[in-house]
N, C-alpha and C. Protein backbone atom coordinates (compact mmCIF):
# COMPACT_ATOMS: atom_id res chain seq x y z
N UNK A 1 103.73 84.55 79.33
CA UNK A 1 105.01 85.24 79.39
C UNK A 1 105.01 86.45 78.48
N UNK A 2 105.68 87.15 78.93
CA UNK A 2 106.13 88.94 77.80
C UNK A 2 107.39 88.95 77.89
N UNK A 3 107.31 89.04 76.40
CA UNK A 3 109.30 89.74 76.36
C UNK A 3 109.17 91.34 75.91
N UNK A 4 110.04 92.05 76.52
CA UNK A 4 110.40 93.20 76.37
C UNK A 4 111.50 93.40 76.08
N UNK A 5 111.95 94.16 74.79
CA UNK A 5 113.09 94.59 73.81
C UNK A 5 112.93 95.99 74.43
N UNK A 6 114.20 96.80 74.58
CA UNK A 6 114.51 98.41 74.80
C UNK A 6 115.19 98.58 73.96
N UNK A 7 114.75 99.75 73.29
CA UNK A 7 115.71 100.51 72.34
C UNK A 7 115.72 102.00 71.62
N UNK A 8 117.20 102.73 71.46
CA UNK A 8 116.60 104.20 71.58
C UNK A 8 118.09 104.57 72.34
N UNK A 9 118.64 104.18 73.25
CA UNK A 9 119.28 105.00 74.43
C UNK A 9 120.41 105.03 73.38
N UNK A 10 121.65 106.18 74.30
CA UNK A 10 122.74 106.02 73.24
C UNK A 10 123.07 107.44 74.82
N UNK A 11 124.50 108.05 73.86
CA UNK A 11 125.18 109.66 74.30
C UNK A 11 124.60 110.63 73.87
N UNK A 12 124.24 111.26 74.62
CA UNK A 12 123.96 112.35 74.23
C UNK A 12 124.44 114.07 75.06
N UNK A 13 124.40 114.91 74.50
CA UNK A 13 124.52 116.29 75.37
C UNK A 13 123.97 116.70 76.49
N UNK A 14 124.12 117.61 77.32
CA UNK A 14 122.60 117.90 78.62
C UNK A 14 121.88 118.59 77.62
N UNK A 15 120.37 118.88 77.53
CA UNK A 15 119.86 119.61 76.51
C UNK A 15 119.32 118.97 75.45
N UNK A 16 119.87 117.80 75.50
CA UNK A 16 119.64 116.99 73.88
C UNK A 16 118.25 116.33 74.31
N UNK A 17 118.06 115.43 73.36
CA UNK A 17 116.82 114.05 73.30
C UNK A 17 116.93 113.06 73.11
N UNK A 18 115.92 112.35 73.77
CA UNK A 18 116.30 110.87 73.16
C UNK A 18 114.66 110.97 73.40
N UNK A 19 114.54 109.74 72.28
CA UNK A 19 113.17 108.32 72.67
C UNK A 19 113.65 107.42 72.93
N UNK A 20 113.21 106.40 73.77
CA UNK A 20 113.60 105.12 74.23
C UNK A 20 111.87 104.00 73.68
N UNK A 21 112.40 103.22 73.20
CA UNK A 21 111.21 102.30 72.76
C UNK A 21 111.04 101.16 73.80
N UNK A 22 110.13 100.23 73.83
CA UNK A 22 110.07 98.87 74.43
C UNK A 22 109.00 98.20 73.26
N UNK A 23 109.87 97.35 73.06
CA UNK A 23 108.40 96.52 71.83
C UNK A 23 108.48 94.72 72.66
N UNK A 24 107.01 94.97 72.94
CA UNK A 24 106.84 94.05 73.57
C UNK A 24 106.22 92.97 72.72
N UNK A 25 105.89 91.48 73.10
CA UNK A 25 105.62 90.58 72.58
C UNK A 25 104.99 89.10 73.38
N UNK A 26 104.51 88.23 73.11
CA UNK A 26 103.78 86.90 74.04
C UNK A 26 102.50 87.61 74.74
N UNK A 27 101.92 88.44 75.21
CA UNK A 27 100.75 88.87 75.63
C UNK A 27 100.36 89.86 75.01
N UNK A 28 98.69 90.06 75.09
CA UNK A 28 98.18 91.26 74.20
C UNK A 28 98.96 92.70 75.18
N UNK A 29 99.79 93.52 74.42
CA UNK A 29 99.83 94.42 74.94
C UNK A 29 99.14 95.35 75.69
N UNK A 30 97.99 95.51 75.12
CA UNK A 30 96.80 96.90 75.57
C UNK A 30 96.20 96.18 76.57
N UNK A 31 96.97 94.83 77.38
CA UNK A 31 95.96 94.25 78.24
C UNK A 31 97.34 94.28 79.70
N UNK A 32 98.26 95.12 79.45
CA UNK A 32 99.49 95.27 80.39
C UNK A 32 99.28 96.71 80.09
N UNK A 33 99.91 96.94 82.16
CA UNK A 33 100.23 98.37 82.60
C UNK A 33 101.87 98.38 82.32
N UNK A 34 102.88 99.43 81.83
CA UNK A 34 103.59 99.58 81.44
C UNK A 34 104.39 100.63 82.05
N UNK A 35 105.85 100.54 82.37
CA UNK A 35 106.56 101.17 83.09
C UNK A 35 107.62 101.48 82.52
N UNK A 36 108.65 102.51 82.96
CA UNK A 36 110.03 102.71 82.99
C UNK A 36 110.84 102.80 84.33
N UNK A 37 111.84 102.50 84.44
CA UNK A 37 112.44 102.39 85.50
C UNK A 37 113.93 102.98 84.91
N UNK A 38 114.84 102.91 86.15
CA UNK A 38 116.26 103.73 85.91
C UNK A 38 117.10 103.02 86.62
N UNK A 39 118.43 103.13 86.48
CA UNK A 39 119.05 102.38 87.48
C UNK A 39 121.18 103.03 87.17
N UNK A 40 121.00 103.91 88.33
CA UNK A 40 122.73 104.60 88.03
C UNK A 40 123.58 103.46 88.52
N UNK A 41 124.96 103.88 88.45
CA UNK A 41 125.76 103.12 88.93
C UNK A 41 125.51 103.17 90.47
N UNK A 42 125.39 102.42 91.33
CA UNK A 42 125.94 102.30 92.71
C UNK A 42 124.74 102.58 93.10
N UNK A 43 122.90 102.48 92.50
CA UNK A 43 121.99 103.25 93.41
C UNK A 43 120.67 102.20 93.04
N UNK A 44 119.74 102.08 93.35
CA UNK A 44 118.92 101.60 92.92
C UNK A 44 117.81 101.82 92.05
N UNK A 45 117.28 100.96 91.70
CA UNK A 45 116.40 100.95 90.50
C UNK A 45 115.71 101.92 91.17
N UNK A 46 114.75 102.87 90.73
CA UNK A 46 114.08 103.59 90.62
C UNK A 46 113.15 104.38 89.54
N UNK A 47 111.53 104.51 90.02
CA UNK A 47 110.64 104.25 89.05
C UNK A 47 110.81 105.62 88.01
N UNK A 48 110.70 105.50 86.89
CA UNK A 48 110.31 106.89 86.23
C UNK A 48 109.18 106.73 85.36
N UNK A 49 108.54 106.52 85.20
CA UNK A 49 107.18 106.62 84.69
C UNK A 49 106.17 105.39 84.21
N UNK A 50 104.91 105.76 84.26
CA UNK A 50 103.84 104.41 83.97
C UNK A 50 102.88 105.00 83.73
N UNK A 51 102.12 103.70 82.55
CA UNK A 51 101.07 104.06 81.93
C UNK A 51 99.89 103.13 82.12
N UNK A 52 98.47 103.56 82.05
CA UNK A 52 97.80 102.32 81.99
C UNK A 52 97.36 102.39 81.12
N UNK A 53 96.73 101.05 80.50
CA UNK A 53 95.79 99.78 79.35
C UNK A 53 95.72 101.13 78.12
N UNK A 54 95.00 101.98 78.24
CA UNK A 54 94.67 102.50 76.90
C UNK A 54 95.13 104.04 76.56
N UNK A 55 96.75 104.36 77.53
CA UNK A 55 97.37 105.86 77.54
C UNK A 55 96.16 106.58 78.43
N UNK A 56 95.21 106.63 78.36
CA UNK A 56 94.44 108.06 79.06
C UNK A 56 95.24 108.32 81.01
N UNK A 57 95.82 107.22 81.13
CA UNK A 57 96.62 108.06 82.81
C UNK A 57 97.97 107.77 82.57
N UNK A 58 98.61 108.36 83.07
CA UNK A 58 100.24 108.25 82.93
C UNK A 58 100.66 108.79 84.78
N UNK A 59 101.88 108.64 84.74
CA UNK A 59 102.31 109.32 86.28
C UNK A 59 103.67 108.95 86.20
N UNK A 60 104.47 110.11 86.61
CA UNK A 60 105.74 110.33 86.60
C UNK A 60 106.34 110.25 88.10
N UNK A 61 107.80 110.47 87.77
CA UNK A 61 108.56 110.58 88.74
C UNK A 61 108.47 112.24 89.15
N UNK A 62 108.70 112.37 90.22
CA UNK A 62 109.14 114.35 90.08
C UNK A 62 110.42 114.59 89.41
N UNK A 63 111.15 114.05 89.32
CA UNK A 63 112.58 114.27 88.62
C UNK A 63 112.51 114.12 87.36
N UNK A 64 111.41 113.58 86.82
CA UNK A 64 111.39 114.22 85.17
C UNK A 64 109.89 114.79 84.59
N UNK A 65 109.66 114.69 85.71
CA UNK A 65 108.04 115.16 85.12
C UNK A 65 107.87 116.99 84.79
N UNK A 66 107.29 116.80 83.04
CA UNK A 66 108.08 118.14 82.56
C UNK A 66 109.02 117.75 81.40
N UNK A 67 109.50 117.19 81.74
CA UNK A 67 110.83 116.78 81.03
C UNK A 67 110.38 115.51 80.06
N UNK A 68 109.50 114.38 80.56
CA UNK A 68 109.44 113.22 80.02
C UNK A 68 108.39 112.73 79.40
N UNK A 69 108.19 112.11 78.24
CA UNK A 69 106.79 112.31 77.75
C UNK A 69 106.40 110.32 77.50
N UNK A 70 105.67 109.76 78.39
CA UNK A 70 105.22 108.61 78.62
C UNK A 70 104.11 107.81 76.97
N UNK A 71 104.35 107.12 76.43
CA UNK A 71 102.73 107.29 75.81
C UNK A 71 103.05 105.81 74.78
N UNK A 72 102.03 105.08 74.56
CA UNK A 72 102.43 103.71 73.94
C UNK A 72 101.29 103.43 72.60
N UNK A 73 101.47 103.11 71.87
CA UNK A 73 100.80 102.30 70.85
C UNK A 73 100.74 101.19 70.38
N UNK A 74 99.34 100.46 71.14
CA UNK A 74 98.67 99.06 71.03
C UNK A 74 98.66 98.70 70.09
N UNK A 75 98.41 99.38 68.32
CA UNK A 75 98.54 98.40 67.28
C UNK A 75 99.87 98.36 66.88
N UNK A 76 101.19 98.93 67.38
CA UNK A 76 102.41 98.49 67.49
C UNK A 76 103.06 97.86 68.25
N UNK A 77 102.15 97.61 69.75
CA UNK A 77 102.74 96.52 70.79
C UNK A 77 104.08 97.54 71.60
N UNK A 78 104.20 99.02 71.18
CA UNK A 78 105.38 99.34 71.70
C UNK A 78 104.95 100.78 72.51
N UNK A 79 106.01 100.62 73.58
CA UNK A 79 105.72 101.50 74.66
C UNK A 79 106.50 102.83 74.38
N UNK A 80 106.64 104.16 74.24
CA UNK A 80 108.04 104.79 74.10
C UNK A 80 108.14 105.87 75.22
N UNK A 81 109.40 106.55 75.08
CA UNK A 81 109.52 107.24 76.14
C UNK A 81 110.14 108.26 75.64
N UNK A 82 109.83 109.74 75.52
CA UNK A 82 110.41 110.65 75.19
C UNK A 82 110.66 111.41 75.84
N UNK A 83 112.20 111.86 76.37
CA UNK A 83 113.46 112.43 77.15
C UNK A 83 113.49 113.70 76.19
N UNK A 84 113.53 114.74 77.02
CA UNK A 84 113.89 115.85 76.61
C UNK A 84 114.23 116.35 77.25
N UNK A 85 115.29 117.81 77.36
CA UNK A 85 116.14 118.52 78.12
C UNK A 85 116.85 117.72 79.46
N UNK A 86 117.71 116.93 78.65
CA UNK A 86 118.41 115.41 79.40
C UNK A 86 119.19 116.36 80.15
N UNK A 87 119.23 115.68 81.37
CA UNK A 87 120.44 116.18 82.34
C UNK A 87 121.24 114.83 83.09
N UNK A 88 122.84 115.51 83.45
CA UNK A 88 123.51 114.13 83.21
C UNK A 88 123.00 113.64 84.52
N UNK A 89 122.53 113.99 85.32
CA UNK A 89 121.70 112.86 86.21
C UNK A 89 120.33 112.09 85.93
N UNK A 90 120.13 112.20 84.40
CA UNK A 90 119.49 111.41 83.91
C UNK A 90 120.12 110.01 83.52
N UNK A 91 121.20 110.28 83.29
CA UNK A 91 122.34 108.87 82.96
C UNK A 91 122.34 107.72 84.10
N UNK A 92 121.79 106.40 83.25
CA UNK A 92 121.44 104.91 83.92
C UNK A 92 121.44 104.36 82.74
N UNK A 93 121.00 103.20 83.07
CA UNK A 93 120.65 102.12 82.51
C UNK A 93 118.59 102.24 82.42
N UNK A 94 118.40 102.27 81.74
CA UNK A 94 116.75 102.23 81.51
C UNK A 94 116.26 101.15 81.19
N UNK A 95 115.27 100.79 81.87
CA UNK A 95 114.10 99.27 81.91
C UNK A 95 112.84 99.26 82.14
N UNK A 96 112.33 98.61 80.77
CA UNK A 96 110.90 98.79 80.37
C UNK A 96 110.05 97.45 81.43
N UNK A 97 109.19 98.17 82.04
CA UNK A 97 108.63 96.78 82.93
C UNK A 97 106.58 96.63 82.69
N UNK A 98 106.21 95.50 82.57
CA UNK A 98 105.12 95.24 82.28
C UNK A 98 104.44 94.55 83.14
N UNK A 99 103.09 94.66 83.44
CA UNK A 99 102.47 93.73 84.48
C UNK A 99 101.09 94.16 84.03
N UNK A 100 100.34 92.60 84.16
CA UNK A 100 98.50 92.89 84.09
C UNK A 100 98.23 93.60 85.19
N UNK A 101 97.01 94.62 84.90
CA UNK A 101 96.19 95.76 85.71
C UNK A 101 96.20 94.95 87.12
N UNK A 102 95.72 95.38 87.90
CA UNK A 102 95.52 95.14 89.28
C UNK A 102 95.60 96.42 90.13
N UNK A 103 95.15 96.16 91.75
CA UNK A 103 94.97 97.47 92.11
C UNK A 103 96.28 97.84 92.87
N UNK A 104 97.12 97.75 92.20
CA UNK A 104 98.58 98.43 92.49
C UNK A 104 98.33 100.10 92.12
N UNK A 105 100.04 100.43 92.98
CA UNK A 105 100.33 101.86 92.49
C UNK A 105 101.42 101.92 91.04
N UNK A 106 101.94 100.81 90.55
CA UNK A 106 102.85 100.42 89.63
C UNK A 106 103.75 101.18 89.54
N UNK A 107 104.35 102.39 91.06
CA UNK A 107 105.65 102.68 90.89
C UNK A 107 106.40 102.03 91.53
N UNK A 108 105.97 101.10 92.44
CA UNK A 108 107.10 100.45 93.09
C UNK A 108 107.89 99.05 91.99
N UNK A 109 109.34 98.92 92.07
CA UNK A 109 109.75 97.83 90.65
C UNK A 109 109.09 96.35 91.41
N UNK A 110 108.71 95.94 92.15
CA UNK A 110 108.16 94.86 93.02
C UNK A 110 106.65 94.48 92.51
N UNK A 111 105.83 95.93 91.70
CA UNK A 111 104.95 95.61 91.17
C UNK A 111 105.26 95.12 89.86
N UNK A 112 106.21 94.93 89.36
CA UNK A 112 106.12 94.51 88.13
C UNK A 112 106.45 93.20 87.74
N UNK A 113 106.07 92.16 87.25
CA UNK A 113 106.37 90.62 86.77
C UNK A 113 107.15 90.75 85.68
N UNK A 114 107.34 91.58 84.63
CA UNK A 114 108.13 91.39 83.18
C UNK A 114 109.31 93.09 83.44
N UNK A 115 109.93 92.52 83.13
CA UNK A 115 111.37 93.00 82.88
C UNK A 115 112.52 92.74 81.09
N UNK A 116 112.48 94.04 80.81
CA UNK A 116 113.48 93.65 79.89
C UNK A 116 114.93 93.74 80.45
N UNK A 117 116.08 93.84 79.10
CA UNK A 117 117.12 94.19 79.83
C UNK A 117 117.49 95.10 79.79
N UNK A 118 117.27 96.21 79.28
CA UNK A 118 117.85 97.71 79.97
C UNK A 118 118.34 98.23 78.60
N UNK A 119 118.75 99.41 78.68
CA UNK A 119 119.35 100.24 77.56
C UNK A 119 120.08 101.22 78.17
N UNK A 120 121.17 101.53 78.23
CA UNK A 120 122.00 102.53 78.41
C UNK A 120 121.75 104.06 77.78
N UNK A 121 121.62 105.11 78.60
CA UNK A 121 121.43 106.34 78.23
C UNK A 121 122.63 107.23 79.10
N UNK A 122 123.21 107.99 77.90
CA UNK A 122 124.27 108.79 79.31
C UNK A 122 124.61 109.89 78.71
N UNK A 123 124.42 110.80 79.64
CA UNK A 123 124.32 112.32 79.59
C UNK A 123 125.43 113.37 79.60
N UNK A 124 126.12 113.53 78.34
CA UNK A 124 127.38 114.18 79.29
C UNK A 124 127.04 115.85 79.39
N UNK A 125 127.81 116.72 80.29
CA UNK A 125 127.17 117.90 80.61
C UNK A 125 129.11 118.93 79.99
């Protein structure tokens, strides 16, 4: 089993920043592919970014790629996510998702087995 903690989100401006953390725990981290996901009111989850085992590949969404900076550290067990030049259609609920390697594409949320519970980020313009 993996538990995943999110934390980081909050209000912010369009323009502003955030980091969003995930500190994970129960499996070796650097041995899980690692995700973010989004989720507005009324729409579905949808992927925004993933990393694999040791940072060297990452892959974004087009809607923040540019904007979002993916990248995790194994001797901290924690994944982070750095938001910059937020726009209020960046505003959801954000969820850190984990799953061992396999030959997935790990943007679909169906690839993922571990789920935290989310963190609120909201953008006002």
């Amino acid at each position: 089993q993996v538990q995943l903690v999110e934390s980081g989100g909050g209000l912010v401006q369009a323009g502003e920043s955030l980091r969003l953390s995930c500190a994970a725990s129960g499996r070796a981290f650097s041995a899980l592919i690692m995700g973010w996901f989004r989720q507005a009111p009324g729409k579905e989850r949808e992927f925004v970014a993933s990393i694999r085992l040791q940072g060297s590949s990452t892959n974004y969404a087009d809607s923040v790629k540019g904007r979002f900076t993916l990248y995790r550290d194994n001797a901290k067990n924690t994944l982070y996510l750095q938001m910059n030049s937020l726009r209020s259609e960046d505003t959801a609920v954000y969820y850190c998702a984990a799953d061992p390697p396999d030959s997935k594409t790990y943007i679909s949320l169906y690839e993922y087995s571990y789920w935290g519970q989310g963190t609120q980020v909201t953008v006002s313009s």
